[in-house]
PDB file of N, CA and C in Angstrom:
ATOM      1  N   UNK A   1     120.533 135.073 119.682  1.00  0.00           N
ATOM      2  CA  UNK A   1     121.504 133.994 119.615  1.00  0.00           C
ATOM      3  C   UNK A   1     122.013 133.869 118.183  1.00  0.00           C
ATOM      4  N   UNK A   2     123.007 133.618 117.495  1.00  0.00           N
ATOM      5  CA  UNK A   2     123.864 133.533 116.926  1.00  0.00           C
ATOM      6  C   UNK A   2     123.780 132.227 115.949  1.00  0.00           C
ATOM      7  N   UNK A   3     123.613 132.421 114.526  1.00  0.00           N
ATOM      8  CA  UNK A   3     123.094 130.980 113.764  1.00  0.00           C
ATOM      9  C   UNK A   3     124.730 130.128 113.869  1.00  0.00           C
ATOM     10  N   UNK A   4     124.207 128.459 114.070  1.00  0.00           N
ATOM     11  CA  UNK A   4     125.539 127.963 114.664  1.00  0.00           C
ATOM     12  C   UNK A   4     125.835 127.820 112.854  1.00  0.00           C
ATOM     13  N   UNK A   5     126.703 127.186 112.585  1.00  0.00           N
ATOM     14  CA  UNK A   5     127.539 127.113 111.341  1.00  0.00           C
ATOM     15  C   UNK A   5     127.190 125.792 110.193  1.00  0.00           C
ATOM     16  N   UNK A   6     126.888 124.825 111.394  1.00  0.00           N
ATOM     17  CA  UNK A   6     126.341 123.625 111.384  1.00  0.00           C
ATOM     18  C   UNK A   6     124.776 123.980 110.590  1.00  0.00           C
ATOM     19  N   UNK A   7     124.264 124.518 111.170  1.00  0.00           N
ATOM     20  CA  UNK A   7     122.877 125.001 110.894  1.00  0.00           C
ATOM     21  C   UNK A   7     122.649 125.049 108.942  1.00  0.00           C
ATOM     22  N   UNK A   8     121.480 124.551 108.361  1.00  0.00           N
ATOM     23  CA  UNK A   8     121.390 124.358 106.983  1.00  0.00           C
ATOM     24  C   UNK A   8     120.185 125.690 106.759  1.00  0.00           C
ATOM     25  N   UNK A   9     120.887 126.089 105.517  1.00  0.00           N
ATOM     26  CA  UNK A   9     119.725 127.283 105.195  1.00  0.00           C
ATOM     27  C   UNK A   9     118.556 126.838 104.890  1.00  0.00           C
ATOM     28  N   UNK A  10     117.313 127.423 104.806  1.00  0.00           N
ATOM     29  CA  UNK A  10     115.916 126.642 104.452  1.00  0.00           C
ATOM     30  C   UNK A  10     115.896 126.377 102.924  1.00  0.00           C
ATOM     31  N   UNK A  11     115.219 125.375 102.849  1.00  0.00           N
ATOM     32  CA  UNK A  11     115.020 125.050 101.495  1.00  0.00           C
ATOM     33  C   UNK A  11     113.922 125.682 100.714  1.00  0.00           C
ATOM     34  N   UNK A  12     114.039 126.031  98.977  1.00  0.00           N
ATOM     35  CA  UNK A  12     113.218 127.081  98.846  1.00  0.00           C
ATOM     36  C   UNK A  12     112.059 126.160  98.360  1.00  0.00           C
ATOM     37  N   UNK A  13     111.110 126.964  97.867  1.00  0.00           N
ATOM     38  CA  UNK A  13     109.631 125.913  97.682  1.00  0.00           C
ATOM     39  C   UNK A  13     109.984 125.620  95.857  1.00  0.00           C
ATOM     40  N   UNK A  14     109.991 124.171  95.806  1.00  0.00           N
ATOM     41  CA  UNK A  14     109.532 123.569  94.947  1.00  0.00           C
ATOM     42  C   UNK A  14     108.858 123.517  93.838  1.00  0.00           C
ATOM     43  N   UNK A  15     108.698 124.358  92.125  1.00  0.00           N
ATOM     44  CA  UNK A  15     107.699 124.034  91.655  1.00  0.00           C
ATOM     45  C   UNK A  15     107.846 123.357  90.618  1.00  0.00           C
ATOM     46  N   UNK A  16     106.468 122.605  90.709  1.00  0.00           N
ATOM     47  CA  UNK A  16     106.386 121.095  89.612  1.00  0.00           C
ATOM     48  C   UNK A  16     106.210 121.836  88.389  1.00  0.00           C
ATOM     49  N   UNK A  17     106.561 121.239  87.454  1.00  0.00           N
ATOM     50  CA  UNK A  17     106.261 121.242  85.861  1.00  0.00           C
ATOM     51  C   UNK A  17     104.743 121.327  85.686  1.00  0.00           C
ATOM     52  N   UNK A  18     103.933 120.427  86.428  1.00  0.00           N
ATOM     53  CA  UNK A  18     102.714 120.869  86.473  1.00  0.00           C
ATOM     54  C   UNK A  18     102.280 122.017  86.496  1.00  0.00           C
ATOM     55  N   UNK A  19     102.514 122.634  87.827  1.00  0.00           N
ATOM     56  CA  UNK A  19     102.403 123.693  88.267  1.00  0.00           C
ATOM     57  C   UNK A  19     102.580 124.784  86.830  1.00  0.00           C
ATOM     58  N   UNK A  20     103.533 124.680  86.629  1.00  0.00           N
ATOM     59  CA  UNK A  20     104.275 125.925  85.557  1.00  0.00           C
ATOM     60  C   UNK A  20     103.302 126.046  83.816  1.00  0.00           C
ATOM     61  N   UNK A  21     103.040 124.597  83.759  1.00  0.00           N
ATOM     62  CA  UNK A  21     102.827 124.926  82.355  1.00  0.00           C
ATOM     63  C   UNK A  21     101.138 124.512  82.174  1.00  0.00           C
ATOM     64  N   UNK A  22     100.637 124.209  82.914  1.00  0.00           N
ATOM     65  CA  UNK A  22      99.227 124.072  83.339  1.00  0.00           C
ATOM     66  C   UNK A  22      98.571 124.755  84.045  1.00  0.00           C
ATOM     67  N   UNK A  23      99.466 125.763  84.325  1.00  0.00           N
ATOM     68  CA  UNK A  23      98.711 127.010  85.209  1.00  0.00           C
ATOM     69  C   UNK A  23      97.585 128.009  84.057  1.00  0.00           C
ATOM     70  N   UNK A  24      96.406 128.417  84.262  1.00  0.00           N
ATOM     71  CA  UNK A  24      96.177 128.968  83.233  1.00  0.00           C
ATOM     72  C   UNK A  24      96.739 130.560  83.142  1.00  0.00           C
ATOM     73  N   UNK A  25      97.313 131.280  82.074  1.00  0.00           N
ATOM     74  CA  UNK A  25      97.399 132.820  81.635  1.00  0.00           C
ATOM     75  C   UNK A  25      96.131 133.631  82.396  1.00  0.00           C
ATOM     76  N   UNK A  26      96.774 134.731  82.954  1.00  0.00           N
ATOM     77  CA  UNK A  26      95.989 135.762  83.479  1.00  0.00           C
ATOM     78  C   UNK A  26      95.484 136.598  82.336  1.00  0.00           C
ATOM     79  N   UNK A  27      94.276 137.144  82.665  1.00  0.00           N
ATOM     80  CA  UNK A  27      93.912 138.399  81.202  1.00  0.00           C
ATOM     81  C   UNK A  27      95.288 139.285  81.195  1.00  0.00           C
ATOM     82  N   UNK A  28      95.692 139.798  81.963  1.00  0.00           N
ATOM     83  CA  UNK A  28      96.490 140.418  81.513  1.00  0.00           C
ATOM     84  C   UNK A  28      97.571 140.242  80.542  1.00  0.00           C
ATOM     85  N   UNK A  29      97.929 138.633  81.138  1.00  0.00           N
ATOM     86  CA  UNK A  29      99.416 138.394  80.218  1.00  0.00           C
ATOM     87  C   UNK A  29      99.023 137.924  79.282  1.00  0.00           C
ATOM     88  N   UNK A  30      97.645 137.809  78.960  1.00  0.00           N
ATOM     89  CA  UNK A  30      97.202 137.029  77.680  1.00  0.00           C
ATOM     90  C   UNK A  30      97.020 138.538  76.905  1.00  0.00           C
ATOM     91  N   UNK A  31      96.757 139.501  77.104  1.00  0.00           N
ATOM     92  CA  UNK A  31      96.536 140.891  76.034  1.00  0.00           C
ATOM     93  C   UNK A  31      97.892 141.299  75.919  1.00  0.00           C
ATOM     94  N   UNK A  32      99.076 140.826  76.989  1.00  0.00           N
ATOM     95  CA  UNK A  32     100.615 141.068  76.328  1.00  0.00           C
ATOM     96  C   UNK A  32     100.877 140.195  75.280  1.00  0.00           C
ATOM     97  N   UNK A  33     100.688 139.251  75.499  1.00  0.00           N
ATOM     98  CA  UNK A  33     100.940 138.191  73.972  1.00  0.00           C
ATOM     99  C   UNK A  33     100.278 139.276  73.050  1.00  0.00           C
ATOM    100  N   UNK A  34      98.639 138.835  73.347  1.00  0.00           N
ATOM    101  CA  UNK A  34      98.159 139.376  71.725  1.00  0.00           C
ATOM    102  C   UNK A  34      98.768 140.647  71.339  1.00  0.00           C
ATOM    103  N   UNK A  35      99.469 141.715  72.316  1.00  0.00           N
ATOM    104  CA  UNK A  35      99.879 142.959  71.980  1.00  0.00           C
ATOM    105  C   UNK A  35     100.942 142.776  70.885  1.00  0.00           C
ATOM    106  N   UNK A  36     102.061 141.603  71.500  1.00  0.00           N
ATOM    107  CA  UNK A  36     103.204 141.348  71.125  1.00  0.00           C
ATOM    108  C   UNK A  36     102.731 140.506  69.628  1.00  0.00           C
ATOM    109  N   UNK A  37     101.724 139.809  69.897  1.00  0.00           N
ATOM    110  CA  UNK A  37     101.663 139.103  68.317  1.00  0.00           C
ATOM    111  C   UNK A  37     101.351 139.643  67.512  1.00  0.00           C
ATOM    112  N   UNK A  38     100.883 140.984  67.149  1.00  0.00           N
ATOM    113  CA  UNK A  38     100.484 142.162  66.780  1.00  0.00           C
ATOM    114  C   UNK A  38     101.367 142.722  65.932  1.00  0.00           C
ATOM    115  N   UNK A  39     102.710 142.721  66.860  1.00  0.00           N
ATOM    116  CA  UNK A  39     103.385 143.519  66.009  1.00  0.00           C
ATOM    117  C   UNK A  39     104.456 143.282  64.976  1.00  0.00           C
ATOM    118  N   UNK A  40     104.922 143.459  64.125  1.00  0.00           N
ATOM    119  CA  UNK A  40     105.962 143.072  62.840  1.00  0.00           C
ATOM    120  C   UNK A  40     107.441 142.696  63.311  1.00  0.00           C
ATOM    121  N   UNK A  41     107.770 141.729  63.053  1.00  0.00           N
ATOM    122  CA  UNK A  41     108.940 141.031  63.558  1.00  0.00           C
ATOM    123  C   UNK A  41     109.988 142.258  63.624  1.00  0.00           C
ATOM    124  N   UNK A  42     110.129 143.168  62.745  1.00  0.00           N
ATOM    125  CA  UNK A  42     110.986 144.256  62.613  1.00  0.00           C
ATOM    126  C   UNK A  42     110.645 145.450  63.731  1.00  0.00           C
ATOM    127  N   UNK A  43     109.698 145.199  64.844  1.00  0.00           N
ATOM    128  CA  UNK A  43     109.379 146.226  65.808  1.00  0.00           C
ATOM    129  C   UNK A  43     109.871 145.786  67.053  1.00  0.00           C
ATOM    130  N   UNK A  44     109.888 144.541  66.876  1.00  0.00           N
ATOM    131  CA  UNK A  44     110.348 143.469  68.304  1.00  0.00           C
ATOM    132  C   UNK A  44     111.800 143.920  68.782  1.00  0.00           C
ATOM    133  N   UNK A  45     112.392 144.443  69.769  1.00  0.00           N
ATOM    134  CA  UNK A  45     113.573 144.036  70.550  1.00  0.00           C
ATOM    135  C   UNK A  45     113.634 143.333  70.932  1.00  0.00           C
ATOM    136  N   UNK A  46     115.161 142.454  70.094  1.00  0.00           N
ATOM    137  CA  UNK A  46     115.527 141.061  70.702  1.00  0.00           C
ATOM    138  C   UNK A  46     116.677 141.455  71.106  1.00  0.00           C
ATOM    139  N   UNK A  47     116.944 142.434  71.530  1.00  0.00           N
ATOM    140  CA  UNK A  47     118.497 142.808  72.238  1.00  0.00           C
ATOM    141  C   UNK A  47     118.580 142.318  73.417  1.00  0.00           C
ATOM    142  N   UNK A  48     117.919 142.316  74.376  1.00  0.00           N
ATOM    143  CA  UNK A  48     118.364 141.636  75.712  1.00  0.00           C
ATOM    144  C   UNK A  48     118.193 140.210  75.481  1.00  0.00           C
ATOM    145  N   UNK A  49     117.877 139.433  74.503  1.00  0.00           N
ATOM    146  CA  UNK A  49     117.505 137.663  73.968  1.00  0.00           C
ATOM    147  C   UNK A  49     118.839 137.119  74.629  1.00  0.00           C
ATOM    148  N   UNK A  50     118.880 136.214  74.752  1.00  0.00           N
ATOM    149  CA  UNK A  50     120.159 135.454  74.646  1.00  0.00           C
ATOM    150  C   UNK A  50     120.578 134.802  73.784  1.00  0.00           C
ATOM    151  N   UNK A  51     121.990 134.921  73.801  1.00  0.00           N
ATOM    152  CA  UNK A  51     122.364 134.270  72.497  1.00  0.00           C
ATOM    153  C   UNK A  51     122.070 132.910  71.574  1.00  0.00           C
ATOM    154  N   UNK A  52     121.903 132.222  70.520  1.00  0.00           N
ATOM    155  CA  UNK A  52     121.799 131.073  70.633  1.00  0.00           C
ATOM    156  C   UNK A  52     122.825 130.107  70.332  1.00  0.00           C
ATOM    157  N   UNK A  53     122.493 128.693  71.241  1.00  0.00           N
ATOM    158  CA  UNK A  53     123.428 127.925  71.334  1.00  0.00           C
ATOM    159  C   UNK A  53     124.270 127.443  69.798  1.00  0.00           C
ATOM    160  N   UNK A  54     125.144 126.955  69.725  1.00  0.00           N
ATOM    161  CA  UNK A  54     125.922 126.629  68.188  1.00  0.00           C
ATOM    162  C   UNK A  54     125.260 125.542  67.941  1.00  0.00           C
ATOM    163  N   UNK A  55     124.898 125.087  66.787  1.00  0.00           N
ATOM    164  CA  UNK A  55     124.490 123.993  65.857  1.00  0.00           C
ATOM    165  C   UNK A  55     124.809 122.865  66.105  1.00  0.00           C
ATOM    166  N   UNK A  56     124.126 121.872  66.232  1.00  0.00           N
ATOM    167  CA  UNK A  56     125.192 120.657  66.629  1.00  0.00           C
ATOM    168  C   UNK A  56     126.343 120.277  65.651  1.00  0.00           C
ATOM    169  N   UNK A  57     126.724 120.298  64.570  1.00  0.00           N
ATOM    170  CA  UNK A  57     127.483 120.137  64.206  1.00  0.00           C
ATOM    171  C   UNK A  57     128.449 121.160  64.277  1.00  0.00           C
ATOM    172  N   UNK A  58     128.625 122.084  64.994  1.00  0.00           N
ATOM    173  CA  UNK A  58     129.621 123.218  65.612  1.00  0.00           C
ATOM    174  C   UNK A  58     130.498 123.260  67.137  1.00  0.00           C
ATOM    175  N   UNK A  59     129.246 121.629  67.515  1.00  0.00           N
ATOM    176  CA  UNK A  59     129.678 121.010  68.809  1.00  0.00           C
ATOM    177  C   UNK A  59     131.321 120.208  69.248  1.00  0.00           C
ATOM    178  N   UNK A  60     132.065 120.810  69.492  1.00  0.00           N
ATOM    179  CA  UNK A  60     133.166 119.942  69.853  1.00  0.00           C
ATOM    180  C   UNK A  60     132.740 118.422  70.866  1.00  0.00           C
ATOM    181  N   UNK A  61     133.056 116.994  70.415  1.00  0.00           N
ATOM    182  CA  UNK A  61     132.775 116.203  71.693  1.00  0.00           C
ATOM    183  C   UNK A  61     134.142 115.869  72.321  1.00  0.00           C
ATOM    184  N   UNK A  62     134.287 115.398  73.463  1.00  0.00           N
ATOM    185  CA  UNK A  62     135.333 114.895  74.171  1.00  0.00           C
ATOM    186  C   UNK A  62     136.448 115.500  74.778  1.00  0.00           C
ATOM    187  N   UNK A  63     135.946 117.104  74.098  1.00  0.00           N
ATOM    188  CA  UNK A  63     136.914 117.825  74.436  1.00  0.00           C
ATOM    189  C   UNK A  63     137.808 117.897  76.219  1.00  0.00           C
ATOM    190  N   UNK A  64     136.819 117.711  76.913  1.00  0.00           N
ATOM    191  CA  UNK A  64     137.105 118.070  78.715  1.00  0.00           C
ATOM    192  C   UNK A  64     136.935 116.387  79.460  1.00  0.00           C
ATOM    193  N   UNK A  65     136.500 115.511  78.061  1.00  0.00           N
ATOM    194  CA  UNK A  65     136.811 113.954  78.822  1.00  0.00           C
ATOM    195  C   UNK A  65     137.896 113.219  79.090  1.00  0.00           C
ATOM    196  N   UNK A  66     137.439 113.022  80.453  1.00  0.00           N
ATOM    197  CA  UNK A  66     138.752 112.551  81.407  1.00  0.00           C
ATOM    198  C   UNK A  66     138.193 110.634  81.691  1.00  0.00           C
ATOM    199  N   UNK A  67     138.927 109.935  81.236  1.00  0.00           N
ATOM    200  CA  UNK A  67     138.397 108.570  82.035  1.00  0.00           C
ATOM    201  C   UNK A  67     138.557 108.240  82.844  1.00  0.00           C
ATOM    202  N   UNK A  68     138.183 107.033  83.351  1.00  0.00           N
ATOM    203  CA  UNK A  68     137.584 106.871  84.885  1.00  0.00           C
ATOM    204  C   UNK A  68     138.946 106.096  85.098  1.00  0.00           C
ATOM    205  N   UNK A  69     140.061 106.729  86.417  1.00  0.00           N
ATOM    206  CA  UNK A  69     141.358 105.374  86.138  1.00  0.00           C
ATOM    207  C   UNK A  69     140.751 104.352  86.943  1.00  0.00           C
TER     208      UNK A  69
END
């Protein structure tokens, strides 16, 4: 049978902040850190990093504000 249109996709699972930053490090990803802390800032690829955001004072405000008529 045929999903009607009406029909809502499932919702995905939830995770708390708890969850994420209170979870403890596995041995493994804990000997990638120490691998990574290891080595000289000049060995690190930060090429795939993302860029960083502009300074706040590089911030335009109000630019896209519209008031409420």
């Amino acid at each position: 049978m045929a999903k009607k249109k009406s029909d809502s996709s499932p919702h995905e699972k939830r995770i708390t902040a708890t969850e994420i930053f209170k979870t403890p490090l596995s041995e493994a990803s804990r000997a990638g850190l120490r691998r990574l802390a290891a080595l000289p800032d000049s060995k690190i690829d930060c090429s795939d990093a993302p860029e960083v955001f502009p300074a706040a004072s590089e911030v335009e405000y109000s630019r896209f504000y519209r008031p409420v008529k």
